[in-house]
Protein backbone atom coordinates (compact mmCIF):
# COMPACT_ATOMS: atom_id res chain seq x y z
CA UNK A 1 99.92 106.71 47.39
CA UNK A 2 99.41 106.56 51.27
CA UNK A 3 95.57 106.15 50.68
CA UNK A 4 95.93 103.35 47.96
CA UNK A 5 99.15 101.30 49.99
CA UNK A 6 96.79 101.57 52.99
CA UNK A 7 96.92 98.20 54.86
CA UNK A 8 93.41 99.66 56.04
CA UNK A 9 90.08 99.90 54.31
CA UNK A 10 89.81 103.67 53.03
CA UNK A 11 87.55 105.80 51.46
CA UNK A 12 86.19 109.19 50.80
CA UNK A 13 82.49 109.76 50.28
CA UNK A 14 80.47 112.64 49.51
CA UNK A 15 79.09 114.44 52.38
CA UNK A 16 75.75 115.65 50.87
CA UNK A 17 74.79 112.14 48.53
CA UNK A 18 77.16 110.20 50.80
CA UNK A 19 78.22 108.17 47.37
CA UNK A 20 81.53 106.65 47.46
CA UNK A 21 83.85 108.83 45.88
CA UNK A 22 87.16 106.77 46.12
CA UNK A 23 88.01 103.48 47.82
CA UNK A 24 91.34 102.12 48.37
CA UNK A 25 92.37 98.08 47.62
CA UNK A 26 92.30 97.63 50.95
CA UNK A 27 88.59 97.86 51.27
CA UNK A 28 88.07 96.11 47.61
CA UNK A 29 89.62 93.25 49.33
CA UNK A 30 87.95 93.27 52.87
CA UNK A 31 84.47 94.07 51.85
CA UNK A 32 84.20 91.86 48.67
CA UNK A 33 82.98 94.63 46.28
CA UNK A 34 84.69 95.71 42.97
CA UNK A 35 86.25 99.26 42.85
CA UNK A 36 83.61 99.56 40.14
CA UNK A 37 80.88 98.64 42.06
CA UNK A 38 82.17 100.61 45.22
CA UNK A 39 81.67 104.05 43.43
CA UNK A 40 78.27 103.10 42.27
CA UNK A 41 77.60 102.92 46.12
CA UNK A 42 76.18 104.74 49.07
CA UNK A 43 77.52 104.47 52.87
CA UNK A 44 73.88 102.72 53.04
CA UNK A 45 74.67 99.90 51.03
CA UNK A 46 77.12 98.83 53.23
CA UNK A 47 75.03 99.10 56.62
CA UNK A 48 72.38 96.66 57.92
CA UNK A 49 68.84 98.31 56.80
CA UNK A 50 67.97 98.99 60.37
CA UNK A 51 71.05 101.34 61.18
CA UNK A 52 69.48 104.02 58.28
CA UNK A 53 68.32 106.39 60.95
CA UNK A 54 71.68 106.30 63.32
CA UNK A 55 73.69 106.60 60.01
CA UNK A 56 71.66 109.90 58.29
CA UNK A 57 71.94 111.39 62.04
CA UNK A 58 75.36 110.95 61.73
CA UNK A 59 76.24 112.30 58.40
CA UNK A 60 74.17 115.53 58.65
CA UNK A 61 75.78 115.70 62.45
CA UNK A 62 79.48 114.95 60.93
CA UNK A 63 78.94 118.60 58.98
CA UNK A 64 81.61 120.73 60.33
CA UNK A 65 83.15 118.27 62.49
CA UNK A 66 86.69 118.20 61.84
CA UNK A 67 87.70 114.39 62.87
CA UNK A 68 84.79 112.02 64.35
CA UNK A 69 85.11 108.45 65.72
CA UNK A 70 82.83 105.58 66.34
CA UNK A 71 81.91 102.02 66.26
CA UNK A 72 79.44 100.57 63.78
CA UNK A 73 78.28 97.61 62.08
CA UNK A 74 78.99 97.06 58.27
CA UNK A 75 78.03 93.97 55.93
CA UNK A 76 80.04 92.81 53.73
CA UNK A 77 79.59 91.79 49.96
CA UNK A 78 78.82 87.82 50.86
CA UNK A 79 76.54 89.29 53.26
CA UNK A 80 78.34 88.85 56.72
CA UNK A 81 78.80 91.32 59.25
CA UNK A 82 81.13 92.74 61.07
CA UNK A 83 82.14 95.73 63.41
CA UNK A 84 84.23 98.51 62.59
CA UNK A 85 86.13 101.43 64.12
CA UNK A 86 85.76 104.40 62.16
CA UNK A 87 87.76 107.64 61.99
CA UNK A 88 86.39 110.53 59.40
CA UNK A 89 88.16 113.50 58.58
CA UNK A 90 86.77 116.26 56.94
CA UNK A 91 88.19 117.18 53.56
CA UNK A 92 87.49 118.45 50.22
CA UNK A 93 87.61 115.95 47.19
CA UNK A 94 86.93 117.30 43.24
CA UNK A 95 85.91 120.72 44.71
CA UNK A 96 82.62 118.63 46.89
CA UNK A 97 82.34 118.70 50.73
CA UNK A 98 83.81 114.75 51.71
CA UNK A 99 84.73 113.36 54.39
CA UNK A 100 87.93 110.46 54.35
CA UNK A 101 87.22 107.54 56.37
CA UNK A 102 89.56 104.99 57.74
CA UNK A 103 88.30 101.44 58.98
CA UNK A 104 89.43 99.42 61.60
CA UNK A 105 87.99 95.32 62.04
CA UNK A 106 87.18 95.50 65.41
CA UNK A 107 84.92 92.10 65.14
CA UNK A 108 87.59 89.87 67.42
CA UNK A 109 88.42 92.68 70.00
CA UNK A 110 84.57 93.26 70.53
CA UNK A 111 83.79 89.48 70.83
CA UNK A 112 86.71 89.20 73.17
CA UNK A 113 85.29 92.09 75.37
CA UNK A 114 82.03 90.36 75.59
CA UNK A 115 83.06 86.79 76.21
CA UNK A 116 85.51 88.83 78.99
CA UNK A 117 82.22 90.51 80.22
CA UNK A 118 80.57 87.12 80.60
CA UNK A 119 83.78 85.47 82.62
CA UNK A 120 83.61 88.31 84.35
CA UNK A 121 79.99 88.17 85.32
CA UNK A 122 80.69 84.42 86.04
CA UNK A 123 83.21 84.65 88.08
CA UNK A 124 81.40 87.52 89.99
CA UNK A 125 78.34 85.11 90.81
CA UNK A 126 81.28 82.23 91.68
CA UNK A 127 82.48 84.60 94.66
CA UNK A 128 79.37 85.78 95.45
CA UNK A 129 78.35 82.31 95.41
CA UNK A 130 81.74 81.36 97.77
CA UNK A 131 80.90 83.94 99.81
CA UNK A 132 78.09 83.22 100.94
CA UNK A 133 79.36 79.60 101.44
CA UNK A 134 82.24 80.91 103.40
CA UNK A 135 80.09 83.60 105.92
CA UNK A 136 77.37 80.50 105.81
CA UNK A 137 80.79 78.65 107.42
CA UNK A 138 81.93 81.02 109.61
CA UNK A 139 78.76 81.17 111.18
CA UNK A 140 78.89 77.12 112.18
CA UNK A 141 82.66 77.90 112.81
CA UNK A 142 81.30 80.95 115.50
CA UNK A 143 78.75 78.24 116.60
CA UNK A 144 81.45 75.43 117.24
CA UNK A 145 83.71 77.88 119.05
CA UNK A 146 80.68 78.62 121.29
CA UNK A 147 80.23 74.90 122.10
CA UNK A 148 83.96 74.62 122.40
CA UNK A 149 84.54 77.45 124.64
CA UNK A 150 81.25 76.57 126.91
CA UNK A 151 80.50 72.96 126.45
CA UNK A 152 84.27 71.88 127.11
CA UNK A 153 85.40 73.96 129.80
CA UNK A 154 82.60 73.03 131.99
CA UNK A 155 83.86 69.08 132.62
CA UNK A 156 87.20 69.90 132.38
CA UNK A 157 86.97 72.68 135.28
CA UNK A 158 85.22 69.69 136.73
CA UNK A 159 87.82 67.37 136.06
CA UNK A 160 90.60 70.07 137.35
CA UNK A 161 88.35 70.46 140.31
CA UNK A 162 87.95 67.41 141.42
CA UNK A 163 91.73 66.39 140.77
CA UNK A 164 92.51 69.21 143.28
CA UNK A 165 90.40 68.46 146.34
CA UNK A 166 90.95 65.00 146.13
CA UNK A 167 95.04 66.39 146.36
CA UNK A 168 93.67 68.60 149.07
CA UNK A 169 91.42 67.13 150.89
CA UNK A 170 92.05 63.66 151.00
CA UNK A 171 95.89 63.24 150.34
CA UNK A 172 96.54 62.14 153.77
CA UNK A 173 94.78 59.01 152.95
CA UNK A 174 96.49 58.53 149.45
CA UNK A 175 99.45 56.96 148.33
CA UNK A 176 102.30 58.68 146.47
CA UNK A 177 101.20 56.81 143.05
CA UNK A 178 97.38 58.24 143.83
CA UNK A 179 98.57 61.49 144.25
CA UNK A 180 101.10 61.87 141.18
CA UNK A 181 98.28 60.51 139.03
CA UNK A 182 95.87 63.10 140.36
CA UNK A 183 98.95 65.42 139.81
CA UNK A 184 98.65 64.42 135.94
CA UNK A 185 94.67 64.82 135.55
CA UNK A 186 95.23 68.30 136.82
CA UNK A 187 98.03 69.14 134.93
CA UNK A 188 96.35 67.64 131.81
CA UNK A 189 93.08 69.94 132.14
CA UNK A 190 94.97 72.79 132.70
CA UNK A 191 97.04 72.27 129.28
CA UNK A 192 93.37 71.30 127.47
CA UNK A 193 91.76 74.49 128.72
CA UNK A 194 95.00 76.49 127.28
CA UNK A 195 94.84 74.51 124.18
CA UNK A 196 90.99 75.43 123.58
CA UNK A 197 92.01 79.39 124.24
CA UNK A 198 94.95 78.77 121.74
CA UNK A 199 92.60 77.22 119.21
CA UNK A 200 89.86 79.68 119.91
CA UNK A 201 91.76 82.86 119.47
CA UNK A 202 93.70 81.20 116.29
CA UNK A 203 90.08 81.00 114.59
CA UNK A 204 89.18 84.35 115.77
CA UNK A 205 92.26 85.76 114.38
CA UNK A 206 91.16 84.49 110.28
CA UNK A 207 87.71 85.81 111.24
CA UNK A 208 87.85 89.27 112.92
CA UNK A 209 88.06 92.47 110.91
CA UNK A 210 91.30 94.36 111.02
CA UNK A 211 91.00 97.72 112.57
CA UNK A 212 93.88 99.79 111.83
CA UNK A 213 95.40 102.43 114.15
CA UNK A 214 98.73 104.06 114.77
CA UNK A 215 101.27 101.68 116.46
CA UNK A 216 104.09 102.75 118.86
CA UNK A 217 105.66 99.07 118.91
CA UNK A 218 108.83 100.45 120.98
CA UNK A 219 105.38 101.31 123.88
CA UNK A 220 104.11 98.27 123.05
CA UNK A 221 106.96 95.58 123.26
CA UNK A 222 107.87 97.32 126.39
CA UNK A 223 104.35 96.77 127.97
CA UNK A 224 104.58 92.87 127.13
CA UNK A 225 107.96 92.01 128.08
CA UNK A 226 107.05 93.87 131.33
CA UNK A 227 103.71 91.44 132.10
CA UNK A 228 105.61 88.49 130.69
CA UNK A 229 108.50 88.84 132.89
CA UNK A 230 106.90 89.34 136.09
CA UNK A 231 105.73 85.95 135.59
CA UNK A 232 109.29 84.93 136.31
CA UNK A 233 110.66 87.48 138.88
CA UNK A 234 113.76 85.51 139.90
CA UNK A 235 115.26 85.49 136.63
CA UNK A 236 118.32 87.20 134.87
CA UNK A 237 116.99 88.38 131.54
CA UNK A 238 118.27 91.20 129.67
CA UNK A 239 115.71 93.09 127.49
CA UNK A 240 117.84 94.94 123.95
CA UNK A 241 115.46 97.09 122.49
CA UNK A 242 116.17 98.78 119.24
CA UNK A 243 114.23 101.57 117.66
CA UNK A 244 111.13 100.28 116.29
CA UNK A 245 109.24 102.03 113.63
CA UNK A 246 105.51 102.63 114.32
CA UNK A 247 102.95 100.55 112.29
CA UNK A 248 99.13 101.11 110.76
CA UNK A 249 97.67 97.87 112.21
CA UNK A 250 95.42 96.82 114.59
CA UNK A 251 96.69 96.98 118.29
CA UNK A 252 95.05 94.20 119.30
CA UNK A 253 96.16 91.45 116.98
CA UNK A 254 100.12 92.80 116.58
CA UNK A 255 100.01 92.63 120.77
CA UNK A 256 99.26 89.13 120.10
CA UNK A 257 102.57 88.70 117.85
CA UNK A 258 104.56 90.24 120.43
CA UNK A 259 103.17 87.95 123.01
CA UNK A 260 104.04 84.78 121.16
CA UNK A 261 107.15 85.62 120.04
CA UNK A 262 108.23 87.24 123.34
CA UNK A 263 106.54 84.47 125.07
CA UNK A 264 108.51 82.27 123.35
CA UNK A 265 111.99 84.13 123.54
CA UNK A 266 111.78 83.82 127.37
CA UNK A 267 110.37 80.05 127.03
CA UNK A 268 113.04 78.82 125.27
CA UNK A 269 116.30 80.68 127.30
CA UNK A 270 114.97 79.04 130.82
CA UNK A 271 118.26 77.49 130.78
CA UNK A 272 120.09 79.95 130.32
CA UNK A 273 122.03 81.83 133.20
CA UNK A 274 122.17 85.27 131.88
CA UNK A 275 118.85 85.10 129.40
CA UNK A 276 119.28 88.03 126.54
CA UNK A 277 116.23 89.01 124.25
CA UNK A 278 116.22 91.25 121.47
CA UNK A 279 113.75 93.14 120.00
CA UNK A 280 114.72 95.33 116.97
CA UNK A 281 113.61 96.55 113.03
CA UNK A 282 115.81 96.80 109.79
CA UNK A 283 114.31 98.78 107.01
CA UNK A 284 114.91 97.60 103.67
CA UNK A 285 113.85 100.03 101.62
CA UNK A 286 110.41 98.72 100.49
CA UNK A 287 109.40 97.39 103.77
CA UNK A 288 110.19 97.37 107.60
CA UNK A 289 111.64 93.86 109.17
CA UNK A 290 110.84 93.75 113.08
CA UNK A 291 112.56 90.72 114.60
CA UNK A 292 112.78 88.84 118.33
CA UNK A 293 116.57 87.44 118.74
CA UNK A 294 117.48 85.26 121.95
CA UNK A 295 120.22 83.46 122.83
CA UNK A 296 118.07 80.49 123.79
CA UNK A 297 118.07 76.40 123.04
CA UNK A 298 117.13 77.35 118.96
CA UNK A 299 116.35 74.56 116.85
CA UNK A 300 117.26 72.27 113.95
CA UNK A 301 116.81 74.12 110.92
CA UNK A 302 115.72 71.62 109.28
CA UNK A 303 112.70 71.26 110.37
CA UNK A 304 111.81 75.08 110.08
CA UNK A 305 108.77 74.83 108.08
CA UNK A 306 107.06 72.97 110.96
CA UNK A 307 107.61 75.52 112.70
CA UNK A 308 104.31 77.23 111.41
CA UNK A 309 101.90 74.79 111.24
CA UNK A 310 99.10 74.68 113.83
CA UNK A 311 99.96 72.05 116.96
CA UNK A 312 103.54 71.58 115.78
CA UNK A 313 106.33 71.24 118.19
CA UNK A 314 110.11 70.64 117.68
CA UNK A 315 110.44 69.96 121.64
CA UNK A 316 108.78 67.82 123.67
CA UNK A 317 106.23 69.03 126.08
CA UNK A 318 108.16 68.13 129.13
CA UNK A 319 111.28 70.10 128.08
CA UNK A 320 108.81 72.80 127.34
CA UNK A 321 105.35 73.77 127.94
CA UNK A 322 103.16 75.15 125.02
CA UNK A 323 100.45 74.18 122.69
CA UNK A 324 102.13 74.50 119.17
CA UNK A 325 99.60 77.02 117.85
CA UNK A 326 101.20 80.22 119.20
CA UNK A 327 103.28 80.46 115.89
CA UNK A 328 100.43 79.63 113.77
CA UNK A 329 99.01 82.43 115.27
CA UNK A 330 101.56 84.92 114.51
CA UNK A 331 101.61 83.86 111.11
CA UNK A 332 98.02 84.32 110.40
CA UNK A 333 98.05 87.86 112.22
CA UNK A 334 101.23 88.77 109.93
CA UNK A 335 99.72 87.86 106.82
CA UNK A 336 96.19 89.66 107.56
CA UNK A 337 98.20 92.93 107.63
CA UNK A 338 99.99 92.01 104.12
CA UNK A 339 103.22 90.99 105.77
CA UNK A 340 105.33 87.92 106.15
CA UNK A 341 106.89 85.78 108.87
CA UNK A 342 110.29 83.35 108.79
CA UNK A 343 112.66 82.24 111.39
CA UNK A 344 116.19 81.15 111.22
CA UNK A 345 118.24 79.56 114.52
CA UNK A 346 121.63 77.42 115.32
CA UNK A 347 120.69 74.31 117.84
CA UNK A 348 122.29 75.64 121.20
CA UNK A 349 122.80 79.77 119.81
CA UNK A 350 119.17 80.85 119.81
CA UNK A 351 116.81 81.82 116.89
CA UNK A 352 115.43 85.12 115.43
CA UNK A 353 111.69 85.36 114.34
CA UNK A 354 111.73 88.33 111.87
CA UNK A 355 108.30 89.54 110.45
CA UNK A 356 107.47 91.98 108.13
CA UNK A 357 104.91 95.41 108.30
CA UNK A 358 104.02 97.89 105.39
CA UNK A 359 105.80 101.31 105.65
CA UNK A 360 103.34 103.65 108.16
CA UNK A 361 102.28 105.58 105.21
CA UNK A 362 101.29 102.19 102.96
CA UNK A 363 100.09 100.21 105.79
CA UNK A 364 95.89 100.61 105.80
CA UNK A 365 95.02 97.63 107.43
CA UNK A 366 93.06 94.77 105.98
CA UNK A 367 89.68 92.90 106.62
């Protein structure tokens, strides 16, 4: 009864004539042949001529094999094809050596494998393809920098130059309009030079491989805040430093994080007659949050997702001094090691820049 209710094509054929010895309805009604017609049948008859050989290798290899598998191609009684999954069992049927066979329509699955090979293989020669667009583009991007970094700098080191000795060396003779203009050239050069080192280490930072080491960031946060703040020796700023988990990442580009956020911390608390920055790490079970707190100027909220974006400011240069792609920057370097960066701040109570790092143990480093 389990043979005949089959939803399956079954049957059992001999194992020395390999005649059909039973079929089920199932296979009546997939194949297209009568029950009748079935028994009068061999496995040949329902094989494409040219898989003879593979099928009489088969059969005299299926000889006792207990259970055997495989994929072939069978025709059908209107003469189309279409590929099967068989499983044979050996058994004994009217006192002959048999073998029961179960059938399985694989025709759709296989087609779907192959048109999946072929996206595949297309999509493989799209990448390649954008690939070699992208290194043929970071080659004219390495090319520009080179231009940028030497072609620019030259006038405007002449420009700063100039602005300087004619301050210096012929102030006397200049009036106090003369001189604050020549005051503004300077200071103008000076802020173009940083902006090309901003933009050139923000394009070096999507381009340069990620070499991963072991991190102390408690070493590390201490060695920046140090150099930062003896830029400003006659200032009151109190340095919290939590416990900070070490990281897999490359030194390099997280000392650049700290810089920018640090930087930033003791930018924006100038005002501030007792400055306080904090530097700390939560760990939330999946991941590590690092953050920067200060109780500096903060900013509008609403304007937060600015805050990312390359040459965007939410103060005006003469309130503070800057380029707008420091945060950019951070961003990019957080997201090359798999991590993500936010910020949330009161107007007048500070902000906190939290980022996020793999675990130690999870964090390889990516190109």
């Amino acid at each position: 009864e389990l043979f005949e209710t089959n939803p399956l094509p079954m049957w059992v054929f001999d194992l020395e004539t390999t005649r059909f010895l039973s079929v089920n309805d199932a296979a009546v009604r997939r194949y297209g042949w009568s029950r009748e017609e079935f028994l009068a049948m061999k496995l040949a008859d329902i094989r494409p001529p040219e898989d003879a050989p593979r099928l009489e290798a088969a059969v005299a290899a299926s000889h006792g094999e207990r259970s055997i598998a495989g994929v072939w191609r069978h025709v059908r009684r209107d003469g189309s094809a279409i590929d099967v999954e068989i499983t044979s069992n050996a058994m004994t049927f009217a006192g002959r050596p048999a073998r029961l066979v179960l059938a399985v329509d694989v025709t759709e699955r296989l087609r779907n494998e192959a048109a999946m090979r072929r996206f595949t293989q297309e999509l493989e020669r799209r990448v390649a393809d954008r690939t070699a667009d992208l290194q043929a583009a970071n080659r004219e991007l390495e090319t520009f920098s080179y231009s940028v970094s030497h072609d620019l700098r030259a006038p405007l080191r002449a420009i700063g130059g100039f602005a300087r000795i004619l301050r210096e060396d012929h102030g006397a003779r200049l009036d106090a309009e003369v001189l604050r203009m020549l005051e503004v050239v300077g200071t103008n050069a000076a802020r173009m030079s940083q902006l090309i080192d901003d933009l050139l280490a923000f394009a070096r930072a999507a381009r340069q491989e990620v070499h991963a080491t072991t991190v102390d960031l408690d070493d590390l946060a201490r060695e920046v805040f140090r150099e930062l703040r003896a830029e400003e020796p006659g200032r009151d700023v109190q340095l919290l430093l939590g416990a900070l988990p070490p990281v897999r990442a490359d030194r390099a580009m997280i000392r650049q994080v700290l810089v920018n956020l640090l930087d930033n911390a003791l930018k924006f608390t100038r005002g501030r007659s007792s400055a306080l920055v904090e530097v700390g790490a939560r760990d939330e079970g999946s991941r590590i949050v690092y953050y920067v707190r200060d109780n500096g100027v903060g900013f509008d909220m609403r304007y937060v997702d600015r805050l990312f974006g390359a040459f965007q400011r939410l103060h005006a240069t003469h309130e503070f001094e800057g380029t707008g792609v420091g945060l950019a920057l951070v961003q990019r370097v957080v997201r090359r090691h798999g991590g993500e960066v936010w910020a949330e701040a009161k107007e007048g109570e500070g902000a906190t820049f939290s980022f996020t790092l793999p675990r130690y143990q999870d964090a390889p480093g990516r190109a």
